[in-house]
Protein backbone atom coordinates (compact mmCIF):
# COMPACT_ATOMS: atom_id res chain seq x y z
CA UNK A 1 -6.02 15.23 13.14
CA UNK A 2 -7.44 17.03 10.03
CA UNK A 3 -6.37 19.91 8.56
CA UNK A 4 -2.92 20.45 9.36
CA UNK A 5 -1.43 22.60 7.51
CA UNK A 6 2.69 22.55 7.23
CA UNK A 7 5.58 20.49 6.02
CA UNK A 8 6.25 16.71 5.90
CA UNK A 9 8.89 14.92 6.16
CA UNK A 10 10.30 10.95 4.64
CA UNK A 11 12.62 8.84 5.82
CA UNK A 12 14.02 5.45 5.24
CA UNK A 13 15.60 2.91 7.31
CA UNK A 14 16.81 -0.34 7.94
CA UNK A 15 18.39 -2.38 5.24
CA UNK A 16 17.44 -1.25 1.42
CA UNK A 17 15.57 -3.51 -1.32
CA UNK A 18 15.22 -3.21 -4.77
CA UNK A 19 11.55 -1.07 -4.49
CA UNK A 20 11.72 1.06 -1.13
CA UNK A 21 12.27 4.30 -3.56
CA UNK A 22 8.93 3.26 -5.22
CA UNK A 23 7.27 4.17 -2.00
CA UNK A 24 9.35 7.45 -1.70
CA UNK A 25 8.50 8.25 -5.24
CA UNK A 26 4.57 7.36 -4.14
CA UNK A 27 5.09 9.55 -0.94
CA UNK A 28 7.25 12.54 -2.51
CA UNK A 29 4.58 13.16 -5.96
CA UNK A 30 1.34 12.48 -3.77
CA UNK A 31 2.45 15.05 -1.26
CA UNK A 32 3.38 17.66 -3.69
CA UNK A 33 0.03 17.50 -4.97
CA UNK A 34 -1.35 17.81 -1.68
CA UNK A 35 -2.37 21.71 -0.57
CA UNK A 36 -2.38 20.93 2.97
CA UNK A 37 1.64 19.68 2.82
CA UNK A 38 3.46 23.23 2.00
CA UNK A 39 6.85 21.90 1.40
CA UNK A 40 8.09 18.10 1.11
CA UNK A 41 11.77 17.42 2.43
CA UNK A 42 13.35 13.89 2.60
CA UNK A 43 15.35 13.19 5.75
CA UNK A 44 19.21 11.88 5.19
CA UNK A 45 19.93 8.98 6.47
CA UNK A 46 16.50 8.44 7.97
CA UNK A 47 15.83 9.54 11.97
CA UNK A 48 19.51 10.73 11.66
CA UNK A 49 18.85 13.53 9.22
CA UNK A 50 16.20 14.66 11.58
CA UNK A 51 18.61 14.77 14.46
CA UNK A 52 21.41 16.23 12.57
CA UNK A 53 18.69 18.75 10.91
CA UNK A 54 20.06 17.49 7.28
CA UNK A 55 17.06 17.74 5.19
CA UNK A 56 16.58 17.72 1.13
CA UNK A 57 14.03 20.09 -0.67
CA UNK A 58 12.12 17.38 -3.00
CA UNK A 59 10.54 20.28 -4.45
CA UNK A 60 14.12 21.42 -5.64
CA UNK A 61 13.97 17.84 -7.88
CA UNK A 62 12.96 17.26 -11.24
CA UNK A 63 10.05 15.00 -11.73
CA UNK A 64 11.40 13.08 -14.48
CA UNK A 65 14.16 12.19 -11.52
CA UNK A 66 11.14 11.11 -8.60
CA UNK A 67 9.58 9.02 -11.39
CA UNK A 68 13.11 7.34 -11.99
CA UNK A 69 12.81 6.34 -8.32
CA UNK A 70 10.54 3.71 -9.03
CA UNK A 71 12.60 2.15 -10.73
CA UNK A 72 15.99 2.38 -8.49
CA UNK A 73 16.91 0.09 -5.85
CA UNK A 74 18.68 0.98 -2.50
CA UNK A 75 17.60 4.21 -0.52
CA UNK A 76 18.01 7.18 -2.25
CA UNK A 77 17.71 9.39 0.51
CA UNK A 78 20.25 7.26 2.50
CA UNK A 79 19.52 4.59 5.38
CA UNK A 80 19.95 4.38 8.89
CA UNK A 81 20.42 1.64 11.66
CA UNK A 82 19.20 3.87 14.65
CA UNK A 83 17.63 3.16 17.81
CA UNK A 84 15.78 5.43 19.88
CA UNK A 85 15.59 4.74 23.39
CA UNK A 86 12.61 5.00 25.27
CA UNK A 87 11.38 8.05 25.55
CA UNK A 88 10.67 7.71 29.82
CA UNK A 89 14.58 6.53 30.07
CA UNK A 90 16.21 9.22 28.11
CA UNK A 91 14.51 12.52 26.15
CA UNK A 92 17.39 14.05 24.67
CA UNK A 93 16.30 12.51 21.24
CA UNK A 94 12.54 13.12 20.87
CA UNK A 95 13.41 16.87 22.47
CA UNK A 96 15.99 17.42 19.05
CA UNK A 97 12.97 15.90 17.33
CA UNK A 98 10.43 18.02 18.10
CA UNK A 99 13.00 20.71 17.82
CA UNK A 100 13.37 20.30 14.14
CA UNK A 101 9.60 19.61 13.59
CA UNK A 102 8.93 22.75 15.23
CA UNK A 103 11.53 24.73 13.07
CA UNK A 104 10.46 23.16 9.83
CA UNK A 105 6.25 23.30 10.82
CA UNK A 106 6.50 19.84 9.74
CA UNK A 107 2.91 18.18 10.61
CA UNK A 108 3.08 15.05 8.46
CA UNK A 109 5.72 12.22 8.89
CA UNK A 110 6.45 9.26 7.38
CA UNK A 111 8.84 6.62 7.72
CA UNK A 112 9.89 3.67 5.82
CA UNK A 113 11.22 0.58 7.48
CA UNK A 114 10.45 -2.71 8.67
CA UNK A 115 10.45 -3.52 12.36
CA UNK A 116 12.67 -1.73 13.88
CA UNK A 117 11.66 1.45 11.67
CA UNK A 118 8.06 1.00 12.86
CA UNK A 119 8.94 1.07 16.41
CA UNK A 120 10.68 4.32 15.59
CA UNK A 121 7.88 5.37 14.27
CA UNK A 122 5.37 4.55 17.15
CA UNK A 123 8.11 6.16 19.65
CA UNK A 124 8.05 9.13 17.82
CA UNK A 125 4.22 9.62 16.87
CA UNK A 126 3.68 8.46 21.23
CA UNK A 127 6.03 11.51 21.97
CA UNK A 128 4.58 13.94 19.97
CA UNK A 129 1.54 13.26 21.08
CA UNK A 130 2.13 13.48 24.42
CA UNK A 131 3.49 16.58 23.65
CA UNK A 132 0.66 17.87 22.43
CA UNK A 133 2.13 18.49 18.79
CA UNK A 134 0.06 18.09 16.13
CA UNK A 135 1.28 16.01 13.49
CA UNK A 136 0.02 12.79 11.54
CA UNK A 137 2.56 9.85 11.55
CA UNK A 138 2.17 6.93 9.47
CA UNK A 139 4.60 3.88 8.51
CA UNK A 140 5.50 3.15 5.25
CA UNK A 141 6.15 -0.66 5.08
CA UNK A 142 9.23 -2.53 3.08
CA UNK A 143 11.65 -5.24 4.06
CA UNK A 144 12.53 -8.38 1.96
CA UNK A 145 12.87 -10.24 5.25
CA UNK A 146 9.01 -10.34 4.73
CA UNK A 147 7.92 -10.51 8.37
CA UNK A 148 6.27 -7.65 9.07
CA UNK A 149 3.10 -8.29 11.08
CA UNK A 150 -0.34 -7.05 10.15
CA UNK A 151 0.25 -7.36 5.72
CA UNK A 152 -0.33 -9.99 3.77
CA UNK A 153 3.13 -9.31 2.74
CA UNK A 154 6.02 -6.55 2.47
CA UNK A 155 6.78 -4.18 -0.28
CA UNK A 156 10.25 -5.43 -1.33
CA UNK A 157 10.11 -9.00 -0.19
CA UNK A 158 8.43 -10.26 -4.38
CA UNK A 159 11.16 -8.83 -6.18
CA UNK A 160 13.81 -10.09 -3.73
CA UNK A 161 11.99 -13.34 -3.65
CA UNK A 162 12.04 -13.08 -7.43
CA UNK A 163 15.37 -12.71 -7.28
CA UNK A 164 16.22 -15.84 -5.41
CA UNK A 165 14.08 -17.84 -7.27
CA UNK A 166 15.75 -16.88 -10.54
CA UNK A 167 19.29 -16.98 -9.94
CA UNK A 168 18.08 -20.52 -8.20
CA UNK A 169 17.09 -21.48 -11.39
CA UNK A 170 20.66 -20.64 -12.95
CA UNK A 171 22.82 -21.88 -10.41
CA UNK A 172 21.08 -25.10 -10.66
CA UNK A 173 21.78 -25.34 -14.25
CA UNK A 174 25.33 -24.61 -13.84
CA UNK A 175 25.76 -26.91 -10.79
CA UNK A 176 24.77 -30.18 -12.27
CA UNK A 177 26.51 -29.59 -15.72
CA UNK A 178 29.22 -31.73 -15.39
CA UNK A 179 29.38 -35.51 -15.55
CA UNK A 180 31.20 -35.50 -11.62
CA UNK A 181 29.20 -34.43 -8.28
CA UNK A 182 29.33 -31.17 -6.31
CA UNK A 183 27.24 -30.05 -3.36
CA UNK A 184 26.34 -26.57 -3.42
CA UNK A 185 25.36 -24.53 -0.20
CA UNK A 186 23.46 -21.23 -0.77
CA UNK A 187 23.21 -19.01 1.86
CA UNK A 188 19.28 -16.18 1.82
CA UNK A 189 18.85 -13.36 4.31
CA UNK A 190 16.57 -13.88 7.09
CA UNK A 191 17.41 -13.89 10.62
CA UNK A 192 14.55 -15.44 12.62
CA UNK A 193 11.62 -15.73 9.49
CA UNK A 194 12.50 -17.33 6.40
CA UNK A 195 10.13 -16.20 3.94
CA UNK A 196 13.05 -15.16 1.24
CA UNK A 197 14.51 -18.33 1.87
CA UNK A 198 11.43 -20.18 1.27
CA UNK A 199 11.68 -18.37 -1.94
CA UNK A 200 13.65 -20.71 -3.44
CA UNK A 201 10.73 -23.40 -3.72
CA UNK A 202 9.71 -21.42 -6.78
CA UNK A 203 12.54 -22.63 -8.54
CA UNK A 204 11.92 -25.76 -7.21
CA UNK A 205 7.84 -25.48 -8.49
CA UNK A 206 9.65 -25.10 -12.13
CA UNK A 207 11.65 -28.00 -11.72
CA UNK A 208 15.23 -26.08 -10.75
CA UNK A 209 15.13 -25.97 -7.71
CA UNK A 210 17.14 -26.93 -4.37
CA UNK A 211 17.07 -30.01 -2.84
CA UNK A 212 16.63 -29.22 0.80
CA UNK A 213 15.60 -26.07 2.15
CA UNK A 214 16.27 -24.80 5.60
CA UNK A 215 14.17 -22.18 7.48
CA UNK A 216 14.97 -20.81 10.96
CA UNK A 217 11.19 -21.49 11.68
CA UNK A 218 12.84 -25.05 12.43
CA UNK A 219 15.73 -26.00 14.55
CA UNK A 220 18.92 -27.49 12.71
CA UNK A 221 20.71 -30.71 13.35
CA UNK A 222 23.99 -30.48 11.96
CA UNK A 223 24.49 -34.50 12.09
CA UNK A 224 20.65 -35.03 10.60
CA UNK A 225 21.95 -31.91 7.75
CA UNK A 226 25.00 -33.89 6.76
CA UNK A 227 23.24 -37.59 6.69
CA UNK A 228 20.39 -35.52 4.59
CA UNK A 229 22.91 -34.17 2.10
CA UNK A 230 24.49 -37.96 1.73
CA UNK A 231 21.28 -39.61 1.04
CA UNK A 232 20.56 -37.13 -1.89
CA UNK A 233 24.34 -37.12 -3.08
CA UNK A 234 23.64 -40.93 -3.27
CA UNK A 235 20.39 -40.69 -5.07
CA UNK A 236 21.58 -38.21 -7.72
CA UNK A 237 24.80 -39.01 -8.96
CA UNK A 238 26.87 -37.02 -6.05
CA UNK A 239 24.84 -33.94 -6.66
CA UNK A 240 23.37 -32.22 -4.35
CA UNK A 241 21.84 -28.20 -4.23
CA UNK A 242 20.98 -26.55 -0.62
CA UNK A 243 19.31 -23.48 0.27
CA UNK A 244 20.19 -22.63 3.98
CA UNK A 245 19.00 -18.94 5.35
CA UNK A 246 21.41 -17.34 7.44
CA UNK A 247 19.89 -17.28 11.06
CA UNK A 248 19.20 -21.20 11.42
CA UNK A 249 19.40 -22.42 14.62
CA UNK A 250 20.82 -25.26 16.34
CA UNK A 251 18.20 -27.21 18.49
CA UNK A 252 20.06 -25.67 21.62
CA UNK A 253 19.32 -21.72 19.89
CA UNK A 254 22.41 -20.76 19.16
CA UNK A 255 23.14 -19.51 15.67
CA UNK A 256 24.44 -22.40 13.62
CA UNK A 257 27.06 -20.08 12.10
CA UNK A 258 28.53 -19.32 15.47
CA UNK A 259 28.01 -22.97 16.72
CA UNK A 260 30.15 -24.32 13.65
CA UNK A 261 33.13 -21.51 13.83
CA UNK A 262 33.12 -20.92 17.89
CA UNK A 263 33.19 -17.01 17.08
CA UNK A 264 31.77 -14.52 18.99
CA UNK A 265 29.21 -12.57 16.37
CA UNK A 266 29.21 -8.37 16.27
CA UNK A 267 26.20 -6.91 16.52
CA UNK A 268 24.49 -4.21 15.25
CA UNK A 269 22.75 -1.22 16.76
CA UNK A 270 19.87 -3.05 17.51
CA UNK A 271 21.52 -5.77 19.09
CA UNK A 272 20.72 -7.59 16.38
CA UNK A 273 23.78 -10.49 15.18
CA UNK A 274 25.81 -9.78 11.82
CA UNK A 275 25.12 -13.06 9.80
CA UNK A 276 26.89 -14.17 6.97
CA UNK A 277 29.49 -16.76 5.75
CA UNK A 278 27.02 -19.79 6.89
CA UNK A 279 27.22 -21.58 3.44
CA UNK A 280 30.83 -21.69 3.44
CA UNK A 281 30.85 -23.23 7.03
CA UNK A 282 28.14 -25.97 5.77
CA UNK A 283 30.50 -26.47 1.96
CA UNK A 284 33.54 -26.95 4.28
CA UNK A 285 31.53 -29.24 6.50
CA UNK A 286 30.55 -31.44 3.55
CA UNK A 287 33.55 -31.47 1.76
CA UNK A 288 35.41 -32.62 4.99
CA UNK A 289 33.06 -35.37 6.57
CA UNK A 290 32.58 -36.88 2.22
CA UNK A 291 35.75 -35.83 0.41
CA UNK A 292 33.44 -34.20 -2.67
CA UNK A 293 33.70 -31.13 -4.32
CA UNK A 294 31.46 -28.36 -2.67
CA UNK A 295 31.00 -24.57 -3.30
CA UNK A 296 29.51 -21.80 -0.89
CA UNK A 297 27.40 -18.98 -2.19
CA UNK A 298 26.06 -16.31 -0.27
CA UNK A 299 23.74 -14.03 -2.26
CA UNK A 300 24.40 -11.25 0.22
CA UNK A 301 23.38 -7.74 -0.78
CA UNK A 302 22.54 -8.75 -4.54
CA UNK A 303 19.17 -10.39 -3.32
CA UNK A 304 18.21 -7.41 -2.05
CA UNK A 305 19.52 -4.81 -4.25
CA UNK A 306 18.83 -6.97 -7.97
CA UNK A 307 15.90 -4.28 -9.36
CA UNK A 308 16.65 -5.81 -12.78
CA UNK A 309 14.95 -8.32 -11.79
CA UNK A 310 12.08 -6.30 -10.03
CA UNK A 311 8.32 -7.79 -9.69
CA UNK A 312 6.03 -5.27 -11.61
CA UNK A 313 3.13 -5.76 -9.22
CA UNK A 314 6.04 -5.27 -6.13
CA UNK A 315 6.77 -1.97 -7.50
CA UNK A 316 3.75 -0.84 -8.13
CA UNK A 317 2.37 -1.74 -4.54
CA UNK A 318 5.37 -0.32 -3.12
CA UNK A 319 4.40 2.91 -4.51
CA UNK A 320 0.74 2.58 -3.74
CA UNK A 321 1.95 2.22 -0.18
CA UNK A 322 3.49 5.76 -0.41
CA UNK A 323 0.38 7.31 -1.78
CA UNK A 324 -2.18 5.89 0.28
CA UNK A 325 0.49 6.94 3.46
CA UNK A 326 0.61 10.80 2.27
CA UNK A 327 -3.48 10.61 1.63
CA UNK A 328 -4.26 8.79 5.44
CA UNK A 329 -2.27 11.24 6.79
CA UNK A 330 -4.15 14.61 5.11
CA UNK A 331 -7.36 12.85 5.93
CA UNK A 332 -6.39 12.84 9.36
CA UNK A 333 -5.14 9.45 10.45
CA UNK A 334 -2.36 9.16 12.82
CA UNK A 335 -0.20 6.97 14.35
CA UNK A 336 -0.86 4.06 11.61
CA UNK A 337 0.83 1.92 9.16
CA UNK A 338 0.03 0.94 5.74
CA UNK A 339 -1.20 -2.71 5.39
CA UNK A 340 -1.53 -5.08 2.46
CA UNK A 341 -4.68 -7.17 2.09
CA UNK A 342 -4.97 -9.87 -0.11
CA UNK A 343 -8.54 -10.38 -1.83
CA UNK A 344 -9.33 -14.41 -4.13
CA UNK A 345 -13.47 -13.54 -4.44
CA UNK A 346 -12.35 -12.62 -8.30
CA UNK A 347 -10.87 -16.17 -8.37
CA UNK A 348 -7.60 -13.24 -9.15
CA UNK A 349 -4.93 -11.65 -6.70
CA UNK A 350 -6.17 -8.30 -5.96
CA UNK A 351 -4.05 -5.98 -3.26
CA UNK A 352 -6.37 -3.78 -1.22
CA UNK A 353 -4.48 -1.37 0.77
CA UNK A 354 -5.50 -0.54 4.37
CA UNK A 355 -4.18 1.22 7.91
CA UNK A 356 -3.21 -0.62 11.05
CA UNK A 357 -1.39 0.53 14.80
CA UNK A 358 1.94 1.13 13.75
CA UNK A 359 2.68 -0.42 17.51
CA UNK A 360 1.13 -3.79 16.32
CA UNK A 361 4.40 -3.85 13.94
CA UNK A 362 6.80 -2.24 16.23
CA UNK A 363 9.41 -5.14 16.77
CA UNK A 364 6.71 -7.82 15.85
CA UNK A 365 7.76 -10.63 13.35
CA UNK A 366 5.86 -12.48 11.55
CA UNK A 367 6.79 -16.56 10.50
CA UNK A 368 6.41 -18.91 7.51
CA UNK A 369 3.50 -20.87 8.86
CA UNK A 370 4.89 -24.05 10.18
CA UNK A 371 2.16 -26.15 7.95
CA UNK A 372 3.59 -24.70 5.06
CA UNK A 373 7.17 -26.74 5.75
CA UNK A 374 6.49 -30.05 4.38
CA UNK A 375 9.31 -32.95 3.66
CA UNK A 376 10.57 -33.67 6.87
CA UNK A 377 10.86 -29.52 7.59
CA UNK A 378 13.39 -29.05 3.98
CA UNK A 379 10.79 -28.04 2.08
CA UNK A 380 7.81 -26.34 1.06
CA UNK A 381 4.63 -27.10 0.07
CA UNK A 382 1.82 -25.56 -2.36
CA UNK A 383 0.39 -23.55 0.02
CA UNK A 384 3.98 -21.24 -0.26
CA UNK A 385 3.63 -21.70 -3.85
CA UNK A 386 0.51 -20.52 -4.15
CA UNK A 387 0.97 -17.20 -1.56
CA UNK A 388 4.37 -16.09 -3.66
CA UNK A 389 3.56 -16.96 -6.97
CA UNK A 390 0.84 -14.21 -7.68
CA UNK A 391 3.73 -11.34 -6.17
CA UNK A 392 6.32 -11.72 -8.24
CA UNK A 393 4.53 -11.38 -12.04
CA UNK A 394 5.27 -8.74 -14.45
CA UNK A 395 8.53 -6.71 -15.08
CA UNK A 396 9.53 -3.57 -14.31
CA UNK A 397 12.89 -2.19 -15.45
CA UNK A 398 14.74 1.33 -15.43
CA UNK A 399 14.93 2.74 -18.89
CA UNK A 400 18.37 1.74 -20.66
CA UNK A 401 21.26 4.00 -21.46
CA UNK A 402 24.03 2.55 -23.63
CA UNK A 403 22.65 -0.66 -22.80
CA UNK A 404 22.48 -0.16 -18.71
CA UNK A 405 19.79 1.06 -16.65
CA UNK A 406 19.07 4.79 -15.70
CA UNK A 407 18.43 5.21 -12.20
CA UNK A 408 17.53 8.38 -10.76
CA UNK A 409 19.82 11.18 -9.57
CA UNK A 410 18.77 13.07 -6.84
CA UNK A 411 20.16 16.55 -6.37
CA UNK A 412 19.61 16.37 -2.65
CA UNK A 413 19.46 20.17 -2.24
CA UNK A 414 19.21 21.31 1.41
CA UNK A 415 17.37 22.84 3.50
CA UNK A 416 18.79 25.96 4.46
C-alpha cells in the first residue's frame, strides 16, 4: 500500500555473518531519510523484541556509528532462533504483534534472515493482512548457508565463502610442511546445501586446495570415504587434505555425525539438528583404520563471523539489499523479499536487485546443482568456479584502532 505514514521496524534472525549489519546500516540510513517512516526502531533480538516490546530508537544513534555497521560482523541488534506457529493453530503471538505495531504506528517492517526468518516474515505480513492492518513487509535476505531460493545468491554467503577459501589456502600450507604424512579433516557449515563447503574449490582453483570435497547434495559412504582418503595418502606421500560440511549424509539419511558416534543430536527451535564435531569423528576414523597422524578442524563460528576478511562487493550488496527493502516498501510493495540477479551481457558481473513472494523463500532451500559436482561427487567443477569467483573480489575492512578494527557501538536506547 502507498502512503503509509508511521514507524518501521528491523529485525534480524537466524545465525549472524560477517555483513548482515550492512543491510541494517542500508535499512536504518535509507529509512531515516524517508518522510513517510516517522521514527526507525530496531527490534532486540529479532521477533522477540517485538513480543517483549524491547525496541531501540536508531534515531537516538550517531551516524558515524550506523556507517560503522557496515563494516561489523554478527547482529548488532541481537539474533533470535524463534518460531511462530501458525497463525490458524495458535494467535497468541501475531495478537502481541499487532499489539505492539499498533502502539508504535509501525507501518513498515523488515526482517533479516534466511529461511526460517522469511517464513516469519510471510506469517506475519499473512496476519496483518488479514487483519486488515496496513503495513508493508519485506525480507531482507542474508545467510552464508547460501540457499535461499529465488537470488542468485545470499548476502553473507561471499565473504564467508571468502573466508573458507582463504584459511584453505593456509591450512594447506601448514599441513604438508613436513617431510612425514598427516590427513587433515575440515569440517564447513551447511546442513542440507553445501554451497560454503563448495567454497573450498577456490583454494583448490589456486592450487591449495583440498583433496576431496564432500557436499550433503550427495550421500556418504563411510567405507568408499576411507578407501578415497588411502588412495590419495598413497599418491602423495601420506598426505591427504579433506573438506567435509557438517550435515553429510549416510546413503540410509541419517546424519553421518550421529551414524559414526550413536548419539542422539539436540535440536534447535526449529527442529533443526545441532551439527558439529564431524571432522574429529572422520580424523579419529582415519587415524584408527591407517595408524597416521590426523587432525580435525572445525571452522565453526569463525567462518561466519571473519569480517576481516569481508568481500567488498558482499558488503556492499548486503547494504543495497537494505536500501532497496526500505524504498519497495514506501513505494508500496508488500509482502516481498529482496532478490539478487546476476547480469554477463557486459561480458562483467553486474548485481541487479529485484522483489520476489517472500512465501517462495519461506522454508525453501536451494542446492549446489548436482552438475556442478564433478570427480566422482568430491569435487567441483568450473562452473562453481566461475559462479563464486566474481562475489568474493575487493576488500572491505573496519577502520583500525591501535592496530585492531573499530566496529560500531550501538547505544541501543529504548523505546520508552
Amino acid at each position: 500500500m502507498k502512503n503509509l505514514v508511521g514507524a518501521c521496524i528491523f529485525g534480524q534472525s537466524g545465525g549472524p555473518t560477517s555483513v548482515i549489519n550492512a543491510s541494517a546500516a542500508g535499512v536504518f540510513l535509507e529509512a531515516l531519510k524517508q518522510k513517510n517512516i516517522t521514527a526507525v526502531y530496531g527490534a532486540a533480538h529479532g521477533i522477540k523484541g517485538i513480543l517483549d516490546d524491547r525496541l531501540y530508537d536508531i534515531s537516538k544513534e550517531d551516524k558515524k556509528e550506523l556507517e560503522l555497521l557496515k563494516y561489523t560482523p554478527s547482529s548488532a541488534l541481537g539474533s533470535v532462533r524463534y518460531k511462530l506457529k501458525n497463525a490458524e493453530a495458535d494467535e497468541t503471538d501475531y495478537k502481541r504483534i499487532l499489539e505492539i505495531f499498533k502502539k508504535y504506528n509501525v507501518r513498515y517492517f523488515f526482517y533479516n534472515g534466511g529461511n526460517d526468518s522469511m517464513d516469519t516474515c510471510n506469517k506475519v505480513s499473512k496476519y496483518l493482512m488479514k487483519s486488515g492492518y496496513d503495513c508493508n513487509v519485506i525480507g531482507v535476505p542474508k545467510t552464508i548457508d547460501n540457499d535461499l531460493y529465488g537470488t542468485d545468491h545470499c548476502p553473507g554467503y561471499a565473504s564467508a565463502a571468502k573466508y573458507v577459501a582463504t584459511t584453505m589456502m593456509e591450512l594447506n600450507l601448514d599441513a604438508t610442511v613436513y617431510d612425514k604424512g598427516q590427513v587433515t579433516v575440515v569440517e564447513i557449515m551447511g546442513r542440507n546445501a553445501g554451497w560454503l563447503t563448495a567454497a573450498s574449490a577456490l583454494a583448490s582453483y589456486k592450487g591449495l586446495g583440498p583433496d576431496l570435497i564432500y557436499l550433503p547434495e550427495l550421500p556418504f559412504d563411510i567405507e568408499k570415504f576411507l578407501v578415497r582418503v588411502k588412495e590419495i595418502m598413497d599418491k602423495n606421500k601420506g598426505k591427504c587434505i579433506v573438506a567435509v560440511s557438517e550435515g553429510i549424509k549416510t546413503p540410509e539419511g541419517e546424519y553421518v555425525a550421529e551414524a559414526i558416534s550413536a548419539e542422539q543430536m539436540k535440536k534447535d527451535n526449529f527442529g533443526h539438528a545441532q551439527l558439529g564435531g564431524l571432522a574429529i569423528k572422520l580424523a579419529d576414523l582415519i587415524g584408527n583404520r591407517y595408524g597416521v597422524k590426523v587432525r580435525g578442524i572445525e571452522f565453526s563460528l569463525m567462518q561466519r563471523c571473519g569480517a576481516h576478511l569481508a568481500s567488498r562487493i558482499d558488503v556492499e550488496e548486503a547494504f543495497k539489499a537494505g536500501q532497496k527493502a526500505v524504498r519497495a516498501a514506501v513505494a508500496g510493495e508488500t509482502d516481498k523479499m529482496v532478490v539478487f540477479e546476476r547480469d554477463m551481457s557486459s561480458g562483467k558481473y553486474v548485481c541487479k536487485y529485484k522483489l520476489m513472494d517472500v512465501a517462495l523463500a519461506a522454508n525453501t532451500e536451494k542446492k549446489v546443482p548436482l552438475e556442478w559436482i564433478t570427480g566422482d561427487g568430491t569435487m567441483l567443477g568450473q562452473a562453481f568456479i566461475d559462479y563464486a569467483l566474481p562475489l568474493i573480489q575487493g576488500d572491505c575492512k573496519a577502520p583500525l584502532e591501535d592496530g585492531l578494527p573499530r566496529f560500531a557501538k550501538l547505544k541501543k536506547v529504548l523505546v520508552k
